[in-house]
Protein backbone atom coordinates (compact mmCIF):
# COMPACT_ATOMS: atom_id res chain seq x y z
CA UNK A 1 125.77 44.02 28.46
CA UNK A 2 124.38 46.36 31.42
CA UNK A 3 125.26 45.21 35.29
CA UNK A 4 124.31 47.45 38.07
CA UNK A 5 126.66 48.92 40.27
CA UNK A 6 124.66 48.80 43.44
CA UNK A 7 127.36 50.30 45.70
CA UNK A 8 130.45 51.08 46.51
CA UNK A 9 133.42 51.73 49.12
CA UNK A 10 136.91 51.64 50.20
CA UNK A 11 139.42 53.29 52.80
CA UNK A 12 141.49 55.43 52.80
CA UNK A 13 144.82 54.37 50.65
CA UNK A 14 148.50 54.91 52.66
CA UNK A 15 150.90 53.50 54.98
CA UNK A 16 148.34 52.41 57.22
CA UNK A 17 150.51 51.05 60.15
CA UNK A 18 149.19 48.90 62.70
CA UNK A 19 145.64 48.02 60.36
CA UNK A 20 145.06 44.43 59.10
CA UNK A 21 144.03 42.86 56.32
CA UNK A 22 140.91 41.81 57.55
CA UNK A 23 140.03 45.56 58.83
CA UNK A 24 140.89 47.07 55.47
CA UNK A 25 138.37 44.80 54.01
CA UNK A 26 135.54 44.99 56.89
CA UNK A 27 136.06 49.02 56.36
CA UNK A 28 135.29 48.79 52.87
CA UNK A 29 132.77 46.51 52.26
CA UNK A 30 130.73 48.26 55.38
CA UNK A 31 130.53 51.54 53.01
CA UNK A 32 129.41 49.56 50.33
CA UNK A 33 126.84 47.43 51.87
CA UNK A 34 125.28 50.94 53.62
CA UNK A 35 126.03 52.71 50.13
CA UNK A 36 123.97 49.99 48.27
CA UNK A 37 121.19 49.68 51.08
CA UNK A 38 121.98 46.06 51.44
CA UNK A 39 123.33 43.68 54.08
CA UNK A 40 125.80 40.82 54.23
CA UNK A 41 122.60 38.09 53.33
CA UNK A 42 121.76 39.33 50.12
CA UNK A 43 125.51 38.39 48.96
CA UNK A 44 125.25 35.24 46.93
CA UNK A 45 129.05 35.25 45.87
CA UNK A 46 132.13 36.86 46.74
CA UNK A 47 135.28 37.99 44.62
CA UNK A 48 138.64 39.04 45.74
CA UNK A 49 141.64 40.75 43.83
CA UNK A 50 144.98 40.39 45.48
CA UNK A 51 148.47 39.97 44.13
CA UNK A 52 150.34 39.47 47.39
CA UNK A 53 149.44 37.69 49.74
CA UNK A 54 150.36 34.40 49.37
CA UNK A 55 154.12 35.77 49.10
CA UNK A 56 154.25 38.18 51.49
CA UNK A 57 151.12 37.36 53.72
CA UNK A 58 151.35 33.30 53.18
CA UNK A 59 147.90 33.13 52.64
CA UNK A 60 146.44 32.59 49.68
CA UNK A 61 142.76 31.43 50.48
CA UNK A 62 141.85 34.51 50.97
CA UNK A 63 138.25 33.85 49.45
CA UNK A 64 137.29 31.56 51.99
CA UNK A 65 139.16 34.03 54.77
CA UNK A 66 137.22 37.36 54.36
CA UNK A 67 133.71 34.96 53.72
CA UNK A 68 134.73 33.93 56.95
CA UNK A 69 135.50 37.51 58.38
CA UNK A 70 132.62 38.90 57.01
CA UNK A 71 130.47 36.00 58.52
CA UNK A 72 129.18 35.57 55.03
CA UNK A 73 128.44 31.81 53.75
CA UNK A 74 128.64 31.66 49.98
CA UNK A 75 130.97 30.93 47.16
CA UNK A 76 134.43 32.85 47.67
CA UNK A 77 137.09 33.16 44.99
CA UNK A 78 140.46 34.64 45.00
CA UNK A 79 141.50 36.31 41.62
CA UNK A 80 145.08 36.80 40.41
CA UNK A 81 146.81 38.92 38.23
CA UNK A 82 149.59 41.12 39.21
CA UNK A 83 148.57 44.78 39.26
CA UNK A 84 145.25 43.77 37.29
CA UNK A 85 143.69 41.49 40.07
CA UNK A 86 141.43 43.90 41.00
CA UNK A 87 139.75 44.57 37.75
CA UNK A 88 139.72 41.03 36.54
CA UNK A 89 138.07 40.06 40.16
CA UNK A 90 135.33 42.51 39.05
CA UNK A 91 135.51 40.98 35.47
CA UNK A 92 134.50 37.17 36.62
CA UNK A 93 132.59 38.55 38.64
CA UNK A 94 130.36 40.58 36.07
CA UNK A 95 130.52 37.44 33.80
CA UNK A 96 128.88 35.62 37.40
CA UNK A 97 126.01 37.76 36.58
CA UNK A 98 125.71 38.10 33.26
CA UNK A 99 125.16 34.15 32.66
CA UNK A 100 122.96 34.24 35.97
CA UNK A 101 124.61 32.41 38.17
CA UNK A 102 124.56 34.73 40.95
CA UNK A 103 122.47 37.94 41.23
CA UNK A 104 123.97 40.28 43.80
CA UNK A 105 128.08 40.06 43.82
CA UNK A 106 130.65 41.44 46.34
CA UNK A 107 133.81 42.39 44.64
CA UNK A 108 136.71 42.90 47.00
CA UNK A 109 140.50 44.21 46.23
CA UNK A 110 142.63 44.64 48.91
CA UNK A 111 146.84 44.55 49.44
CA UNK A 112 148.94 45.42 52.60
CA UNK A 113 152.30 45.82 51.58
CA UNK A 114 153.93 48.39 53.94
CA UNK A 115 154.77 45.86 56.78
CA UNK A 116 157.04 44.46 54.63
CA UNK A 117 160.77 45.60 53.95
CA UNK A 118 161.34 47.01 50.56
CA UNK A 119 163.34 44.56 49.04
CA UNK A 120 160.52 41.38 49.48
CA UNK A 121 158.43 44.17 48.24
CA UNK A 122 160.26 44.41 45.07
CA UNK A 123 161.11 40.64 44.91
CA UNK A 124 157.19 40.21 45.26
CA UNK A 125 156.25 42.31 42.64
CA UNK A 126 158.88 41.00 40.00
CA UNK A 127 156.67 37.83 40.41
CA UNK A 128 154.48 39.49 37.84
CA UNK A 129 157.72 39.43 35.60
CA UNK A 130 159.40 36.99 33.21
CA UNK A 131 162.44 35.03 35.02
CA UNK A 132 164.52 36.41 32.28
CA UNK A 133 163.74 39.59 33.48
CA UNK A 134 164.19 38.52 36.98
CA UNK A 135 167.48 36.55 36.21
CA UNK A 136 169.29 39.99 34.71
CA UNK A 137 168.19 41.80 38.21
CA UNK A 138 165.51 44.47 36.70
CA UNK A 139 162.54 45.38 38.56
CA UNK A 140 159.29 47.22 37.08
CA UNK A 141 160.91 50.91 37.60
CA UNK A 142 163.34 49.52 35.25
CA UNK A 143 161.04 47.65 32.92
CA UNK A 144 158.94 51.00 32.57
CA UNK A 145 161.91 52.93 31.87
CA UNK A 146 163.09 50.67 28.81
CA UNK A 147 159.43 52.00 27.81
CA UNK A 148 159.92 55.57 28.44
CA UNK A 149 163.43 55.47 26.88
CA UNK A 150 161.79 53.73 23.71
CA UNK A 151 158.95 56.59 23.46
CA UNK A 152 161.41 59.42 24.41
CA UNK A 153 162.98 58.27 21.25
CA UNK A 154 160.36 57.56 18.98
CA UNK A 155 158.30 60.86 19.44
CA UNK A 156 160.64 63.02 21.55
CA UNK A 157 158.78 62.91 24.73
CA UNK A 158 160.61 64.63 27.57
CA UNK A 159 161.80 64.10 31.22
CA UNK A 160 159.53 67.58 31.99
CA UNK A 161 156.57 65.51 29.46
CA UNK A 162 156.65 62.68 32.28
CA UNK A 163 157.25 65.61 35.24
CA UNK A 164 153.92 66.96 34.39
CA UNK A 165 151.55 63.60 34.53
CA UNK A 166 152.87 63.13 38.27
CA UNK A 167 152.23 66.83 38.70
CA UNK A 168 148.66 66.40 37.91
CA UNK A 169 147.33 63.76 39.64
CA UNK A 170 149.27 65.29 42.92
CA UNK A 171 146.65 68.21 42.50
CA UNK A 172 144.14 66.23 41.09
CA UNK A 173 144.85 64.12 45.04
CA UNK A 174 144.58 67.35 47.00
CA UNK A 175 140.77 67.16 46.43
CA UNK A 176 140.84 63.44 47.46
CA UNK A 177 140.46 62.71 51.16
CA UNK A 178 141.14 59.20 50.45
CA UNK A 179 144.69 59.67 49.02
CA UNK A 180 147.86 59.05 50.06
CA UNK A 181 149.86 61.98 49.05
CA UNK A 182 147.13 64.70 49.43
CA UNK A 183 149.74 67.51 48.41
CA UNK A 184 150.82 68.89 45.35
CA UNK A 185 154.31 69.03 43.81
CA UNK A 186 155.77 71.09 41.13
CA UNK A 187 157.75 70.17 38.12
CA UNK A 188 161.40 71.18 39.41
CA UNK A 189 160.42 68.91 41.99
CA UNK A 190 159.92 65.55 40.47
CA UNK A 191 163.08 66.85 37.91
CA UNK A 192 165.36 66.95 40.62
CA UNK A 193 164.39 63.88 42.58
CA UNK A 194 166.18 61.14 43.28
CA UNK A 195 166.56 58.70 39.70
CA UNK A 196 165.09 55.44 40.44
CA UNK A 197 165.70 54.02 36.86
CA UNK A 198 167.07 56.69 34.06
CA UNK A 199 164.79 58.87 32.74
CA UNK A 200 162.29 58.03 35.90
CA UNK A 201 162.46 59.61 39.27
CA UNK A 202 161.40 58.91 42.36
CA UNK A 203 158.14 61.24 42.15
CA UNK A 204 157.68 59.42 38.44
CA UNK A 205 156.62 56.30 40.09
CA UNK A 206 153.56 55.33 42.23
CA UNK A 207 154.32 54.47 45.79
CA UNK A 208 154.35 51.16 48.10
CA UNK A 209 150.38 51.37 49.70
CA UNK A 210 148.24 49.67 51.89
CA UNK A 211 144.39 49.68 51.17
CA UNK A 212 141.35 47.99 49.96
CA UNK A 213 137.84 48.88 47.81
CA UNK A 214 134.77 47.29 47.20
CA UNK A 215 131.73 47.20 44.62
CA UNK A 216 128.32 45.58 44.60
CA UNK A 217 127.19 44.56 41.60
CA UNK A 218 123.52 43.24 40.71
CA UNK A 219 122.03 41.85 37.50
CA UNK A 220 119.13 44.52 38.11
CA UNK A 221 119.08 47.98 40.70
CA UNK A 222 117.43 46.77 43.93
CA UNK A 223 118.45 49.86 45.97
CA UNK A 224 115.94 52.66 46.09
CA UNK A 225 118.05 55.65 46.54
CA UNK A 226 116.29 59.57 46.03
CA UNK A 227 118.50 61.73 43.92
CA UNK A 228 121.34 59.16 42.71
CA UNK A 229 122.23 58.46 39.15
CA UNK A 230 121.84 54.80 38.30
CA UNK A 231 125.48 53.41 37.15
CA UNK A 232 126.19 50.31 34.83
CA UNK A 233 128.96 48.80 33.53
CA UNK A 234 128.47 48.43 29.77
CA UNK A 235 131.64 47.16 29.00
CA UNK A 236 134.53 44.59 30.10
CA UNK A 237 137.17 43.15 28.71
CA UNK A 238 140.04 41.60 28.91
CA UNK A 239 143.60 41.27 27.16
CA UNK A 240 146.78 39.72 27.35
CA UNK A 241 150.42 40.03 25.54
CA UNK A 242 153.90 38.24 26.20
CA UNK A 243 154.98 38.07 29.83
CA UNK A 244 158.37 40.21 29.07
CA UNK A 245 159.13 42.53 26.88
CA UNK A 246 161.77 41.02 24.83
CA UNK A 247 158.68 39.16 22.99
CA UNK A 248 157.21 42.72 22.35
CA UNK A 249 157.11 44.21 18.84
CA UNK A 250 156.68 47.59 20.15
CA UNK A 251 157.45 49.29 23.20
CA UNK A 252 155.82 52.35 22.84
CA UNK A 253 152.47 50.95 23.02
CA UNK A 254 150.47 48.06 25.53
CA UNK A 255 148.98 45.93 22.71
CA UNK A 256 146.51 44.34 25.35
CA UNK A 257 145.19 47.49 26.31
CA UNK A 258 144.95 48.39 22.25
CA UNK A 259 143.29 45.35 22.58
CA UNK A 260 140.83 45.06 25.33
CA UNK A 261 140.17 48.53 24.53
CA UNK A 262 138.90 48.21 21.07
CA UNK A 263 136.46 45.48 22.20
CA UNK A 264 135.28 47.24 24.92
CA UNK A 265 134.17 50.61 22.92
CA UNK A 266 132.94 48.10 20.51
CA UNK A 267 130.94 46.62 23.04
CA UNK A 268 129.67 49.43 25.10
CA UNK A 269 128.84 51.33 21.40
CA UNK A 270 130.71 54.72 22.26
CA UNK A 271 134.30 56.14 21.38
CA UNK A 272 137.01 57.23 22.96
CA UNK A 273 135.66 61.07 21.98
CA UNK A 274 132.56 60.05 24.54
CA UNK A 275 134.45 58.95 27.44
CA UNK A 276 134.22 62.32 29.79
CA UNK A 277 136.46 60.60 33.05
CA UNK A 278 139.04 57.85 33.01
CA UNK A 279 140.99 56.78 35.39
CA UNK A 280 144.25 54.87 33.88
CA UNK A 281 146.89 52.92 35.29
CA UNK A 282 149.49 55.01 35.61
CA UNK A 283 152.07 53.11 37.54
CA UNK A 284 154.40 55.29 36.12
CA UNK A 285 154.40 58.47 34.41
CA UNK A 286 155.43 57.25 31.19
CA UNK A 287 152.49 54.21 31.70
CA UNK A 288 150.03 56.54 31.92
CA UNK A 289 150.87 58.65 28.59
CA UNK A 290 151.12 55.58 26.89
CA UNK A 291 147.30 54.48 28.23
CA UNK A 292 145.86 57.57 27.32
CA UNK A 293 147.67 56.69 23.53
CA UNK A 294 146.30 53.47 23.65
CA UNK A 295 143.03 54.44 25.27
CA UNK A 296 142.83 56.54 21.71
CA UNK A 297 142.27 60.02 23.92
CA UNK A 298 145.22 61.34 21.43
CA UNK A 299 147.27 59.92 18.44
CA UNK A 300 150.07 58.02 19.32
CA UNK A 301 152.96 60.58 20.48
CA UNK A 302 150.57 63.55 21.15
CA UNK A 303 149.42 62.44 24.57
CA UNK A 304 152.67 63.70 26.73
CA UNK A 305 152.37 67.17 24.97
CA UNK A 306 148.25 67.48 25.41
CA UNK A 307 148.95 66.37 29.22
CA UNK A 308 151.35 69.45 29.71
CA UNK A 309 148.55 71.51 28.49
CA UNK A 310 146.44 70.55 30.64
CA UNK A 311 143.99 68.40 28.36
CA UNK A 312 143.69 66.08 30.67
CA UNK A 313 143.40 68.09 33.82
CA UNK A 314 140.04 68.80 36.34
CA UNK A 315 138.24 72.11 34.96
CA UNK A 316 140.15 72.49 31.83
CA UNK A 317 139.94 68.95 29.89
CA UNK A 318 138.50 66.01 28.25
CA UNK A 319 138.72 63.45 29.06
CA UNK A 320 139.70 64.25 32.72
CA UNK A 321 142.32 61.53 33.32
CA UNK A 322 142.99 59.84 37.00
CA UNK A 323 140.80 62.64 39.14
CA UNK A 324 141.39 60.36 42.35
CA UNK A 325 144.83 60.95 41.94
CA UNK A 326 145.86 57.90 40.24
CA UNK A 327 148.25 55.51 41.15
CA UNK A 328 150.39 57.95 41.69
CA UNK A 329 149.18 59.87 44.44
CA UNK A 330 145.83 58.43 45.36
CA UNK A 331 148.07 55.23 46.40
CA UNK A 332 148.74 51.46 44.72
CA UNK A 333 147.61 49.11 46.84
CA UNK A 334 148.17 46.96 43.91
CA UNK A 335 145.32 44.40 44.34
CA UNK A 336 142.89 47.16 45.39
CA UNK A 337 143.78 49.54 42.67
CA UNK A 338 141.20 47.60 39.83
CA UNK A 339 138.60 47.84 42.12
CA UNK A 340 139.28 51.72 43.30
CA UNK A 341 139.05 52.83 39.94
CA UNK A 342 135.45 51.26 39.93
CA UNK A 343 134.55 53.43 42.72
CA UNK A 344 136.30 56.70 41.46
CA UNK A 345 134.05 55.98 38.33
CA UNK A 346 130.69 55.35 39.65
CA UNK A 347 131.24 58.44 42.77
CA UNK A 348 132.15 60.72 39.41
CA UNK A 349 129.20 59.63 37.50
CA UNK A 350 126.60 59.86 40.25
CA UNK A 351 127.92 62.88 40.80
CA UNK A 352 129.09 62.73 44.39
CA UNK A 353 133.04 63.28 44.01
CA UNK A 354 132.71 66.92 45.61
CA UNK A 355 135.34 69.22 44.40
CA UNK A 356 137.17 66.75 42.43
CA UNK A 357 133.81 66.05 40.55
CA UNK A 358 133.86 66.18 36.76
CA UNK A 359 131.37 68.53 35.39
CA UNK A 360 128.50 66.60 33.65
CA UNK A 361 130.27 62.84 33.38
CA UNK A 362 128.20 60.56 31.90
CA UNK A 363 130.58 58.07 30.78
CA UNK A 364 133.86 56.98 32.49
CA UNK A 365 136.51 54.39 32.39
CA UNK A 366 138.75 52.49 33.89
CA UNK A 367 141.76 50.98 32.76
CA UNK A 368 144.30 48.63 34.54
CA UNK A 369 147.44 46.77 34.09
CA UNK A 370 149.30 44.08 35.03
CA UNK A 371 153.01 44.00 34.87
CA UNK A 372 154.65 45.32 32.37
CA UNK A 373 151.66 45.45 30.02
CA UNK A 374 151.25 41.35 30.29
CA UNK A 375 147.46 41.61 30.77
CA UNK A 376 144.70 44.54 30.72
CA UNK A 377 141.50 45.16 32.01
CA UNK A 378 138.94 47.53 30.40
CA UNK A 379 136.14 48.71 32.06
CA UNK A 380 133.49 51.50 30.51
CA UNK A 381 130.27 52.83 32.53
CA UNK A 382 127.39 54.87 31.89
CA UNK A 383 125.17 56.44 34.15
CA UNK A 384 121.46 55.99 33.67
C-alpha cells in the first residue's frame, strides 16, 4: 500500500481557554490546506477523530458540523475510539483511498476538554473502560498502574525507570513550539510529585489538553512543492484485545499493539531495526516502555533500562522515541493525539522539524492506543 500525505497541520496543544471547537479545527486544517497547496474544493471526503464530544460537548455529529464550518459539501464521518480515534479516523480514511472511493481526504482529530471540571473529565474518559472497571471506582491512572506494578515485578523496572521516560519527552518538548509543557523537568522532580495511583506520579501521566491536527491524504502527490521529501504511509493497521484487563493474559504487554504491529512491518516490508523516529502513545510512563517492548525497539524488559540511557533520546538514539514531546508533554488532546503523531512523522521525515529534527529519518511511526490497551493503531511511513 502507498497513500500520499499531501499535507499537514495542527495548533498548538494546551489549555487553550476561551478557543472553540470549531476554531481549533479551522486553525488546523488552514495549515494543511496551504501546506498541501490545495483548497477546501478539492476535498472529496472528510474524517474526524474525537472521543468526547458527545459526553462532554453533546454533540456527536460532528462530521456533518465541521463540513459545515469549513463550508465544505462532501461526505463527513465521525470516528470513535477512545484515545485511538484519531489514528483509526486516518485508518478509514486511507482504506477510502485505497479502494478508490475518494481521491483527496481530510483527516481531522480534535478534543476540548479543559472547559470541563476534572471529575466529568475522568468520568468521560472511563467511558473507554469496562463497567467492571467503572463499578470498583478505578480510572486509567489506576488501570496503568496495575500495569506498571505487574512489569515492576516481572523485570524489576523502577519508579526512577518510569521518572526518566517523562524526563525525556519534557526536553524532547522544549524544542517543540507546539507543546504544552515546553520546559524540562528532572528526575527528583517527577520522584517527589504528588502519587496519582502507586508507583505513578503526577509528572508520570500525560495531562488534560485542548487541541486539534489535520492530514491530507491523496491516492497520488498532486502538490508541486521545490525541496520537500515526498511522504507515504506504507502501512496501517489495526488491533483490538478485551475491553478490561481482567480478560488479559498478560499485563506486561498490549497484545493489540503486538498485534497490529506485526502486520504492519509485515506490510510495509521493514523491521523494527529500520524505523529511525516513532512517536508512541505514551499516556503514561510505564505505557510508553511497554510500546517501545511491543513496538520490538528492545526485548521485552530491556526497554525502561535502554530509555535511561538515553537510547531513545534526540542526538544520541535509535529509534528516537516521541520527539514532539509525546503525550506527555507535547499535550493529549485525546482525539487529536492519532492524528498529531501523523504530522510529527511526516514534518520529521521531510525534514522540517528544526531543532527537534531527527538526523537522516527515513522511516517513522506512529503508534496509538485506546484505553487500556483495548484497541491499537499502527501507522509506518517512508519518505520518497
Amino acid at each position: 500500500m502507498k497513500v500520499a500525505v499531501l499535507g499537514v497541520g495542527t495548533t498548538k496543544f494546551g489549555e487553550l481557554w476561551g478557543v472553540s471547537p470549531r476554531a481549533l479545527v479551522r486553525e488546523a486544517v488552514k495549515e494543511a490546506l496551504i501546506d498541501a497547496n490545495l483548497k477546501l474544493a478539492d476535498i472529496e471526503a472528510l474524517y474526524v477523530g474525537n472521543m468526547l464530544s458527545g459526553i462532554l460537548g453533546r454533540q456527536e455529529n460532528l462530521g456533518a458540523l465541521f463540513a459545515e464550518e469549513l463550508g465544505i459539501s462532501c461526505p463527513a464521518f465521525k470516528i470513535e475510539g477512545a484515545c485511538a480515534s484519531g489514528g483509526l479516523a486516518v485508518h478509514n480514511a486511507i482504506l477510502s483511498v485505497l479502494a478508490g472511493i475518494y481521491k483527496t481526504v481530510l483527516v481531522i482529530g480534535v478534543e476540548k476538554m479543559t472547559d470541563h471540571k476534572p471529575e466529568e473529565i475522568t468520568s468521560a474518559l472511563m467511558g473507554a473502560g469496562h463497567d467492571e472497571e467503572r463499578a470498583a471506582g478505578i480510572t486509567f491512572p489506576g488501570l496503568y498502574a496495575i500495569l506498571a506494578r505487574a512489569h515492576m515485578e516481572k523485570y524489576k523496572t523502577t519508579e526512577k525507570d518510569l521518572a526518566a521516560v517523562s524526563v525525556k519527552n519534557h526536553y524532547h518538548a522544549t524544542l517543540n513550539p507546539k507543546a504544552q509543557f515546553q520546559f524540562e523537568i528532572g528526575l527528583e522532580q517527577v520522584l517527589t510529585s504528588p502519587i496519582v495511583a502507586e508507583p505513578l506520579k503526577l509528572l508520570d501521566c500525560s495531562p488534560t489538553s485542548d487541541g486539534a491536527a489535520a492530514i491530507i491524504l491523496s491516492e497520488n502527490r498532486k502538490q508541486k512543492t521545490e525541496n520537500r521529501k515526498p511522504v507515504f504511509i506504507i502501512a496501517s493497521m489495526v488491533a483490538t484485545d478485551t475491553l478490561g484487563l481482567a480478560g488479559r493474559r498478560n499485563l506486561t504487554s498490549i497484545l493489540a499493539t503486538v498485534k497490529a504491529a506485526k502486520k504492519a512491518y509485515q506490510t510495509a516490508g521493514v523491521s523494527p531495526t529500520d524505523i529511525d523516529v516513532a512517536e508512541v502513545h505514551d499516556c503514561f510512563s510505564i505505557a510508553e516502555i511497554i510500546a517501545c517492548e511491543d513496538l520490538r525497539f528492545f526485548q521485552k524488559g530491556k526497554a525502561a533500562k535502554e530509555i535511561i540511557k538515553g537510547k531513545t533520546r534526540l542526538g544520541t538514539g535509535r529509534p528516537v522515541v516521541n520527539p514532539s514531546g509525546g503525550l506527555k508533554a507535547c499535550g493529549h488532546p485525546v482525539g487529536a493525539t492519532g492524528v498529531k503523531q501523523i504530522v510529527e512523522i511526516v514534518t520529521q521525515l521531510r525534514g522540517e522539524a528544526g531543532a527537534r529534527q531527527v538526523k537522516k529519518a527515513k522511516i517513522g511511526l506512529a503508534h496509538n492506543v485506546g484505553g487500556s490497551g483495548a484497541v491499537a493503531v499502527i501507522h509506518i511511513l517512508k519518505n520518497d
